[in-house]
C-alpha atoms as a PDB file:
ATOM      1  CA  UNK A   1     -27.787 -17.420  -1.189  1.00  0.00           C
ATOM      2  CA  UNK A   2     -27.340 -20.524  -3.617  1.00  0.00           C
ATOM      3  CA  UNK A   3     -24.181 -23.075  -3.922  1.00  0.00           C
ATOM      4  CA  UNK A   4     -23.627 -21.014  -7.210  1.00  0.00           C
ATOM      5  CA  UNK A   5     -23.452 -17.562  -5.633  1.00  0.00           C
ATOM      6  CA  UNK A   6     -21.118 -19.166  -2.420  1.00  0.00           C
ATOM      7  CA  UNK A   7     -18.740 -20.533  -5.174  1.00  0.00           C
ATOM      8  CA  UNK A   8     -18.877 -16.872  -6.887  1.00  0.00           C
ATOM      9  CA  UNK A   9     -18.720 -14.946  -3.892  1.00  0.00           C
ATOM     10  CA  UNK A  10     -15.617 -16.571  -2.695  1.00  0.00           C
ATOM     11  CA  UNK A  11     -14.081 -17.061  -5.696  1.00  0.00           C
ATOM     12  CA  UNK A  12     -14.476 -13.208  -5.931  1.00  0.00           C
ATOM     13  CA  UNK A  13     -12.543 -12.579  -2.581  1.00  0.00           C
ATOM     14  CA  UNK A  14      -9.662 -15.168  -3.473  1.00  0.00           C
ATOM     15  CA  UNK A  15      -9.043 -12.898  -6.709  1.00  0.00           C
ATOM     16  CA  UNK A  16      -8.815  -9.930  -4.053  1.00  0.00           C
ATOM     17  CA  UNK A  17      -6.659 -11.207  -1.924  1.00  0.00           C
ATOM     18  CA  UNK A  18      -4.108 -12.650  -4.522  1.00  0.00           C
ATOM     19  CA  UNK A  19      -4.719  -9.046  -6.232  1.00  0.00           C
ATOM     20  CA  UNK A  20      -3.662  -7.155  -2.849  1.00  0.00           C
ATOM     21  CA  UNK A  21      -1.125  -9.803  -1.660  1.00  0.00           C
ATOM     22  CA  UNK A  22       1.709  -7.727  -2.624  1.00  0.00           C
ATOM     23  CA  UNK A  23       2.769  -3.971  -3.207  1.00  0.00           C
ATOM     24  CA  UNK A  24       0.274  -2.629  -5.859  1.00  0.00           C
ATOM     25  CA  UNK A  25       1.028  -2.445  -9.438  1.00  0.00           C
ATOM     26  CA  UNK A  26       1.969   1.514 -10.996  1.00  0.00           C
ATOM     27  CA  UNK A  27      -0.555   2.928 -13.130  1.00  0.00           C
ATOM     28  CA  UNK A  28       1.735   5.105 -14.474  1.00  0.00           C
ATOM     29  CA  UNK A  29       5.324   5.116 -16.417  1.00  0.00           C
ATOM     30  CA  UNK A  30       7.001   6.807 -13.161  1.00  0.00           C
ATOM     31  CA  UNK A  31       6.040   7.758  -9.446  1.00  0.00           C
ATOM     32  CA  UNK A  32       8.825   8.878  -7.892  1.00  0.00           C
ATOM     33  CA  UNK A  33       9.128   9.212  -4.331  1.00  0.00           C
ATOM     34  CA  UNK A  34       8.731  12.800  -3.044  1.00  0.00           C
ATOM     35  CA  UNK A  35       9.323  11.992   0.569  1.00  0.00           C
ATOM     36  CA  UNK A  36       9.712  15.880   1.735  1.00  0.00           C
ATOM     37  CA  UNK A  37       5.797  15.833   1.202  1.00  0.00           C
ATOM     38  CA  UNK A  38       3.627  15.731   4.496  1.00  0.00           C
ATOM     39  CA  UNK A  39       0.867  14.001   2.722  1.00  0.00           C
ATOM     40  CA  UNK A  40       0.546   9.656   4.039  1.00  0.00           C
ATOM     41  CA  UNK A  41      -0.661   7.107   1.669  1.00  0.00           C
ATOM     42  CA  UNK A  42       0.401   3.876   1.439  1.00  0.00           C
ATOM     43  CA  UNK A  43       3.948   4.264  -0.051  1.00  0.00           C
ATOM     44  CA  UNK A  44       4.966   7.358  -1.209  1.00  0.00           C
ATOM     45  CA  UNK A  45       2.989  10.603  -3.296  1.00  0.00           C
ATOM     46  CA  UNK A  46       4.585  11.237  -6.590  1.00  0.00           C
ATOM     47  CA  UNK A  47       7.529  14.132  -6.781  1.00  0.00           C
ATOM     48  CA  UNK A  48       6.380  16.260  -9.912  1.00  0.00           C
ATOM     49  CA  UNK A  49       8.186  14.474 -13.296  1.00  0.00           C
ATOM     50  CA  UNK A  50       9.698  18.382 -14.274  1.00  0.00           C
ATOM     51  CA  UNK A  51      11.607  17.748 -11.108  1.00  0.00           C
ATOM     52  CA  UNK A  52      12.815  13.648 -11.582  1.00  0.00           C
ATOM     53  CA  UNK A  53      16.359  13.306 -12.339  1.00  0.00           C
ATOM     54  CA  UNK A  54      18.604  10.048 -13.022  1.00  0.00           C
ATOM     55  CA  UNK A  55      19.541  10.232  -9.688  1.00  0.00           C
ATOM     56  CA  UNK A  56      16.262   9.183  -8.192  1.00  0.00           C
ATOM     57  CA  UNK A  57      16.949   5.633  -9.780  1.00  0.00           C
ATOM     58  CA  UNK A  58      20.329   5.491  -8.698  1.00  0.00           C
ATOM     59  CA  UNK A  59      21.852   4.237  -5.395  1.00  0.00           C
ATOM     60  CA  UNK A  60      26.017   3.405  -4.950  1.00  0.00           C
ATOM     61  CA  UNK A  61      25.607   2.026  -1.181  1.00  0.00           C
ATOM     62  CA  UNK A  62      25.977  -1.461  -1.816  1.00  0.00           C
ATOM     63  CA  UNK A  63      29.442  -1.503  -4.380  1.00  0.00           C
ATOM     64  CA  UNK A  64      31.395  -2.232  -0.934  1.00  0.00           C
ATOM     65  CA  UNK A  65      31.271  -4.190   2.198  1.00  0.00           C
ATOM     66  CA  UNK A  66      29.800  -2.244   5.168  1.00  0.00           C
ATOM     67  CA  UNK A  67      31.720  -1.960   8.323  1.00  0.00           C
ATOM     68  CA  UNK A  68      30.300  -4.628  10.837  1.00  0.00           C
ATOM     69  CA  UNK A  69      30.626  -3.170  14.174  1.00  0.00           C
ATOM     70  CA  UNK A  70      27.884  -4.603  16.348  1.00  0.00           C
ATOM     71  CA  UNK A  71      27.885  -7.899  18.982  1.00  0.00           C
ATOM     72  CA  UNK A  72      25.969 -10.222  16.414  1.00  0.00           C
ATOM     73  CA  UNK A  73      28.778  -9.624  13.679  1.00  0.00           C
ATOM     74  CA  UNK A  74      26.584  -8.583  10.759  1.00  0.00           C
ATOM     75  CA  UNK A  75      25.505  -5.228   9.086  1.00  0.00           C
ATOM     76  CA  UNK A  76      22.514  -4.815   6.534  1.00  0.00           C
ATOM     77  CA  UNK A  77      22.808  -2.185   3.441  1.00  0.00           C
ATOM     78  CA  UNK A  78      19.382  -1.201   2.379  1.00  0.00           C
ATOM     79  CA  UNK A  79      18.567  -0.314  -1.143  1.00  0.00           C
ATOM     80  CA  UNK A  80      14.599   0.195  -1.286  1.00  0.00           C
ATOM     81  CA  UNK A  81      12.523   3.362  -2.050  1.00  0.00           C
ATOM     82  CA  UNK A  82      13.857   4.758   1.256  1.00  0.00           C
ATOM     83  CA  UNK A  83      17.368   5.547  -0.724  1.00  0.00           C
ATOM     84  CA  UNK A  84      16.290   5.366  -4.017  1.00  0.00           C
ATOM     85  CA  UNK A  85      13.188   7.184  -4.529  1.00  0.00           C
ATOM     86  CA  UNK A  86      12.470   6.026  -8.020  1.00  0.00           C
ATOM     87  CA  UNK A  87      11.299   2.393  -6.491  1.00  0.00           C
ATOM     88  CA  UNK A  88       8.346   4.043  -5.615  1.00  0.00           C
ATOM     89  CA  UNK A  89       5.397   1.803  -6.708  1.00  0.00           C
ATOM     90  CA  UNK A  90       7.544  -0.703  -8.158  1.00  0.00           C
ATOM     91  CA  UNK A  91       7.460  -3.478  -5.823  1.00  0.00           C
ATOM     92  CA  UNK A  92      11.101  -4.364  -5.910  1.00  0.00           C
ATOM     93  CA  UNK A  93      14.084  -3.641  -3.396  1.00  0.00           C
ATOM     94  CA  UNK A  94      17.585  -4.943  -2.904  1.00  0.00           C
ATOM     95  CA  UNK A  95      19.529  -5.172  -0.012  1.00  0.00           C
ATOM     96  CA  UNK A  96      22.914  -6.084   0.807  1.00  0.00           C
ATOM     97  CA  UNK A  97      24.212  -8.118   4.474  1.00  0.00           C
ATOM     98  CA  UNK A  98      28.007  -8.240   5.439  1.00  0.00           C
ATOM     99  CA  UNK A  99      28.664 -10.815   8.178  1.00  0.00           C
ATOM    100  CA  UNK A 100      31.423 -10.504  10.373  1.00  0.00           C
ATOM    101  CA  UNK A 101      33.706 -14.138  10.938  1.00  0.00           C
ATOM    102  CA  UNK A 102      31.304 -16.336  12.380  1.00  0.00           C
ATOM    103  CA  UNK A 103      28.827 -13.285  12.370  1.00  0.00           C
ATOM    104  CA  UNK A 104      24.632 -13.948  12.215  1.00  0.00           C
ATOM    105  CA  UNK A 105      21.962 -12.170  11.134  1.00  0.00           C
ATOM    106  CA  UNK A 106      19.449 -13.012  13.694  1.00  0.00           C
ATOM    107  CA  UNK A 107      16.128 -14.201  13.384  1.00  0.00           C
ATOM    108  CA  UNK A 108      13.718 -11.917  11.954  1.00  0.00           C
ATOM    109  CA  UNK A 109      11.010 -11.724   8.974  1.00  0.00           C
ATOM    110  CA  UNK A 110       9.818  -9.819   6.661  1.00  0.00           C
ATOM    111  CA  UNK A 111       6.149  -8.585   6.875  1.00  0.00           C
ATOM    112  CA  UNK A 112       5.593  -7.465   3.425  1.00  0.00           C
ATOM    113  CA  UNK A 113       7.861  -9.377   0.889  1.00  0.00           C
ATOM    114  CA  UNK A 114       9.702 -12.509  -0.184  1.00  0.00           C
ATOM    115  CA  UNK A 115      13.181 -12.321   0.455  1.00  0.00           C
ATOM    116  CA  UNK A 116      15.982 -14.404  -2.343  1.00  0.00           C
ATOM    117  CA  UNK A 117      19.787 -14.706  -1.470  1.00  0.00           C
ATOM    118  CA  UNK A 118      22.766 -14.132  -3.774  1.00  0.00           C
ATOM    119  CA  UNK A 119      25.854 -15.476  -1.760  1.00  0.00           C
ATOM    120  CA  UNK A 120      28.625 -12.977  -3.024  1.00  0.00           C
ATOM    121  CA  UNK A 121      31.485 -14.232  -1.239  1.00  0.00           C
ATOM    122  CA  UNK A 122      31.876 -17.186   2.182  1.00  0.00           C
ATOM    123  CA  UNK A 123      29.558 -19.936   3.017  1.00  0.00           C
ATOM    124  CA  UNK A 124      26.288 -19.668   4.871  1.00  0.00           C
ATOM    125  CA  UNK A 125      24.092 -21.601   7.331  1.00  0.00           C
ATOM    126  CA  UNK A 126      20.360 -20.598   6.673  1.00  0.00           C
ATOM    127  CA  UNK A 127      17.038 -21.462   7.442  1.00  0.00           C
ATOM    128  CA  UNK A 128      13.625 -20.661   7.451  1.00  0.00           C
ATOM    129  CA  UNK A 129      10.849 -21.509  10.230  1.00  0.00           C
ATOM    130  CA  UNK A 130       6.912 -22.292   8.568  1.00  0.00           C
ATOM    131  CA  UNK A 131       3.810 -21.423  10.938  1.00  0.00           C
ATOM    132  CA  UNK A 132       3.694 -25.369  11.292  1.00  0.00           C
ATOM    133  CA  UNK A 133       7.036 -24.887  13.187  1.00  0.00           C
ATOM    134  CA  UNK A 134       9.018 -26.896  10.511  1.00  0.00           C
ATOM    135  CA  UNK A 135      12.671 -25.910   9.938  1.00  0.00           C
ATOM    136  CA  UNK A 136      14.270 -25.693   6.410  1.00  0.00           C
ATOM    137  CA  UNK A 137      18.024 -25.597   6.436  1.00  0.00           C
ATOM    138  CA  UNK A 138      21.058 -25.667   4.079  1.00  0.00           C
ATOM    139  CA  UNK A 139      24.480 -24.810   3.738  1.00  0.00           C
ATOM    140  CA  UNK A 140      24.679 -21.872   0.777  1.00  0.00           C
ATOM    141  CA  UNK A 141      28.363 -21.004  -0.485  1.00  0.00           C
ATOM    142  CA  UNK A 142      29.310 -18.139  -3.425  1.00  0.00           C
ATOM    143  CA  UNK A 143      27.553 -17.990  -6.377  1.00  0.00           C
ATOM    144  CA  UNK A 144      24.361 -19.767  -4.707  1.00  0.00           C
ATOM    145  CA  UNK A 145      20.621 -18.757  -4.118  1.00  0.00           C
ATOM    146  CA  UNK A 146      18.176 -19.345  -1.196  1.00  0.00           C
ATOM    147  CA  UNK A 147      14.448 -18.246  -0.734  1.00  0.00           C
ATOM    148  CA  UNK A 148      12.611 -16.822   2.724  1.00  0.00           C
ATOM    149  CA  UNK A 149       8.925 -17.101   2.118  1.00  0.00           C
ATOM    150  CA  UNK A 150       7.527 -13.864   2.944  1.00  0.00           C
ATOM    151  CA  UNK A 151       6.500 -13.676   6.667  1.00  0.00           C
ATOM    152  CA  UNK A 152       8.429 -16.040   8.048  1.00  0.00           C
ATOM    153  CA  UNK A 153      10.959 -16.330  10.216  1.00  0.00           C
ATOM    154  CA  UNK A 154      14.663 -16.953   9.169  1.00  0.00           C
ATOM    155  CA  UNK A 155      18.466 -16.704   9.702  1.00  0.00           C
ATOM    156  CA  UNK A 156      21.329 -16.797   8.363  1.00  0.00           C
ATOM    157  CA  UNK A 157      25.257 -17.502  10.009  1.00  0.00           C
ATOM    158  CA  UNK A 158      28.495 -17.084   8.636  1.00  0.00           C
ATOM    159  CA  UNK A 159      30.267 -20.873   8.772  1.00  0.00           C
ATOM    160  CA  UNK A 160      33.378 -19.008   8.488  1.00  0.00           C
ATOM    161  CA  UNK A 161      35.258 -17.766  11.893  1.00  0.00           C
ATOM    162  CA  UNK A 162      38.053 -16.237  10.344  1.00  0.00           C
ATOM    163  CA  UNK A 163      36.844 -14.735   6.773  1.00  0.00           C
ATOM    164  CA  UNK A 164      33.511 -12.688   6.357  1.00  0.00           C
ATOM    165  CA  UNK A 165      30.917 -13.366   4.019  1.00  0.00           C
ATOM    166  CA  UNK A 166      28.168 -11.069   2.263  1.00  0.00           C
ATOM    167  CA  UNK A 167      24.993 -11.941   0.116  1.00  0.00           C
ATOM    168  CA  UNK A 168      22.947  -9.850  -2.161  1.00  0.00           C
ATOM    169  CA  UNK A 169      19.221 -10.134  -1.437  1.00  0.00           C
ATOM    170  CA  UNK A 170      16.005  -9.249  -3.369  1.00  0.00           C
ATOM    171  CA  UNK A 171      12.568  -8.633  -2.497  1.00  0.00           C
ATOM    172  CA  UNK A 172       9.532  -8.423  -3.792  1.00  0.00           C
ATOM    173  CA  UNK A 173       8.530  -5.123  -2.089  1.00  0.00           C
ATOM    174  CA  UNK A 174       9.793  -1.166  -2.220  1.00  0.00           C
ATOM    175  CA  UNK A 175       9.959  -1.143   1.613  1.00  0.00           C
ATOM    176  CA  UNK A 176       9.838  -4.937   2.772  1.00  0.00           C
ATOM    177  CA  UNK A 177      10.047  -3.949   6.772  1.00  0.00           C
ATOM    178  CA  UNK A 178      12.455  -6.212   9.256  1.00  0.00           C
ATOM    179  CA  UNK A 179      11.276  -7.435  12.841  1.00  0.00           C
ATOM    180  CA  UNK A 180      14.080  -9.305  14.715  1.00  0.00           C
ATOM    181  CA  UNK A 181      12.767 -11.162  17.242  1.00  0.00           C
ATOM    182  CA  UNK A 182      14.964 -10.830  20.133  1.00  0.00           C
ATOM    183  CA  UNK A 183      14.593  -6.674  19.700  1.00  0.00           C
ATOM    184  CA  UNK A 184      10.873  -6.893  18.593  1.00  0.00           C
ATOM    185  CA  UNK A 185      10.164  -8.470  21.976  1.00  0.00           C
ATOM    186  CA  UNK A 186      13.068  -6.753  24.229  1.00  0.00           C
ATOM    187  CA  UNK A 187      13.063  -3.751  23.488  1.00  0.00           C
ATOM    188  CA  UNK A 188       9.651  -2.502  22.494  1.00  0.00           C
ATOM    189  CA  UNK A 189       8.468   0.926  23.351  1.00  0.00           C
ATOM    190  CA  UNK A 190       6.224   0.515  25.616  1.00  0.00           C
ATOM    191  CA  UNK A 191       7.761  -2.071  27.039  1.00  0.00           C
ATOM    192  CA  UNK A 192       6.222  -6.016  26.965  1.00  0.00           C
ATOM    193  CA  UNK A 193       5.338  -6.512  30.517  1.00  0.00           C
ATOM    194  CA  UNK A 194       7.557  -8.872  31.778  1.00  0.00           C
ATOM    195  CA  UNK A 195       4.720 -11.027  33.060  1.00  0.00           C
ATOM    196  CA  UNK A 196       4.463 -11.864  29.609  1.00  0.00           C
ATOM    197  CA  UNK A 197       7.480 -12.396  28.906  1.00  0.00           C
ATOM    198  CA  UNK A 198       8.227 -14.623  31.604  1.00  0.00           C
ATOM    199  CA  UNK A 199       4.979 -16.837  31.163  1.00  0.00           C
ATOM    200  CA  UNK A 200       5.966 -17.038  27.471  1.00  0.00           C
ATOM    201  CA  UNK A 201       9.805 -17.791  27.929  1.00  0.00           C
ATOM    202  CA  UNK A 202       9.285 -20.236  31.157  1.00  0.00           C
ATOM    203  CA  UNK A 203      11.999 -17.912  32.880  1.00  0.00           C
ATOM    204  CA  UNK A 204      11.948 -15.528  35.734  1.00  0.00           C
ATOM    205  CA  UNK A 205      12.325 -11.577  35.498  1.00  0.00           C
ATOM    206  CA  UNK A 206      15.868 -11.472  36.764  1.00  0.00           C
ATOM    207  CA  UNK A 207      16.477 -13.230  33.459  1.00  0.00           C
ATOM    208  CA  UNK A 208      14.402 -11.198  31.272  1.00  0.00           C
ATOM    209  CA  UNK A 209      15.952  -7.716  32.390  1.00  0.00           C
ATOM    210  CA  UNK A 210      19.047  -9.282  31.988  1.00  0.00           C
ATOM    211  CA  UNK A 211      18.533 -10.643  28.297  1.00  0.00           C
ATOM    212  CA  UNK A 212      16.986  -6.267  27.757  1.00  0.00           C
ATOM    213  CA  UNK A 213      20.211  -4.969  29.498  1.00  0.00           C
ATOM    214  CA  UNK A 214      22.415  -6.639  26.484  1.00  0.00           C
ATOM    215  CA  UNK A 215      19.686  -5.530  23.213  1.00  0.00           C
ATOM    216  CA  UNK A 216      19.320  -2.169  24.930  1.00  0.00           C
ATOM    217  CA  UNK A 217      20.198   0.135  22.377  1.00  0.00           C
ATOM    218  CA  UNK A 218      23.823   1.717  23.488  1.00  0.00           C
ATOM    219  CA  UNK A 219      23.600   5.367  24.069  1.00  0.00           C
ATOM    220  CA  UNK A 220      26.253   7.520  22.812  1.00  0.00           C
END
């Protein structure tokens, strides 16, 4: 193969790879979600257009602050194609995160989308972590707008510790997906062996049970 057909060939799989970065474009008006069907593709199958309804592009879950009733001090509202079914296939999702006083969303990422801040109401501490282990910080109060690169990891902290605080967020995806750290590593199922978590921590086992006692899920 030739310096001409390298420079085509890869120029080729750069267009494919910007092409499938993100969810796939509709090739139709409408594909909404029929999520009673057994059949798996990669998002949803389509529910039958005799059957759509207004409804499947409406969602009210995110008019009102959600009760915050966890140790970290904040709650997240989803609004993506899993409660409105009529995102299906078009690549956009909202969400909505109530903070407690002095409450944190821990760090966590998004796997499949871009995430952008609205601060509704309070001030913020956020920050975002890039692969060369570089931190980007900043102070966000109401009315203002921060960006998470998709993938990576980020936080954000109520300043506040006697008035909550909520934000508005967007993303780029139907179904963006959220691993915290802490529980992605802690509470698995399986389990992580703690031999790796210890090597990778620098801490003994004692410590590690202890830190999967307190993000054990509480049973009811």
């Amino acid at each position: 193969m030739d310096s001409r057909s390298y420079v085509f060939f890869f120029g080729l799989l750069s267009l494919t790879v910007i092409a499938l970065a993100y969810d796939p474009d509709t090739l139709q008006d409408l594909c909404v979600a029929d999520r009673t069907s057994g059949i798996k593709v990669n998002g949803f199958t389509c529910k039958p257009e005799s059957n759509i309804t207004a409804s499947d592009f409406f969602f009210a879950g995110i008019g009102k602050p959600a009760v915050v009733n966890n140790t970290v001090g904040s709650a997240v509202t989803g609004a993506n194609v899993e409660k409105i079914a009529g995102l299906n296939t078009l690549g956009v999702s909202l969400a909505r995160i109530d903070y407690a006083p002095g409450g944190l969303n821990p760090p966590h990422t998004h796997p499949r989308a871009t995430e952008v801040i609205f601060v509704l109401e309070g001030e913020l501490d956020v920050g975002f972590i890039t692969t060369a282990n570089k931190l980007f910080s900043k102070t966000v109060k109401k009315g203002e707008v921060f960006v998470f690169p998709r993938g990576l990891v980020h936080y954000q902290k109520n300043n506040d510790k006697a008035k909550p605080a909520s934000v508005v967020s967007a993303f780029n995806s139907q179904l963006p997906g959220t691993q915290s750290m802490a529980a992605t590593l802690f509470t698995a199922t399986p389990a992580i062996p703690d031999h790796v978590l210890t090597t990778a921590f620098q801490i003994g086992t004692k410590e590690i049970e202890k830190i999967k006692s307190k993000l054990a899920p509480k049973k009811g």
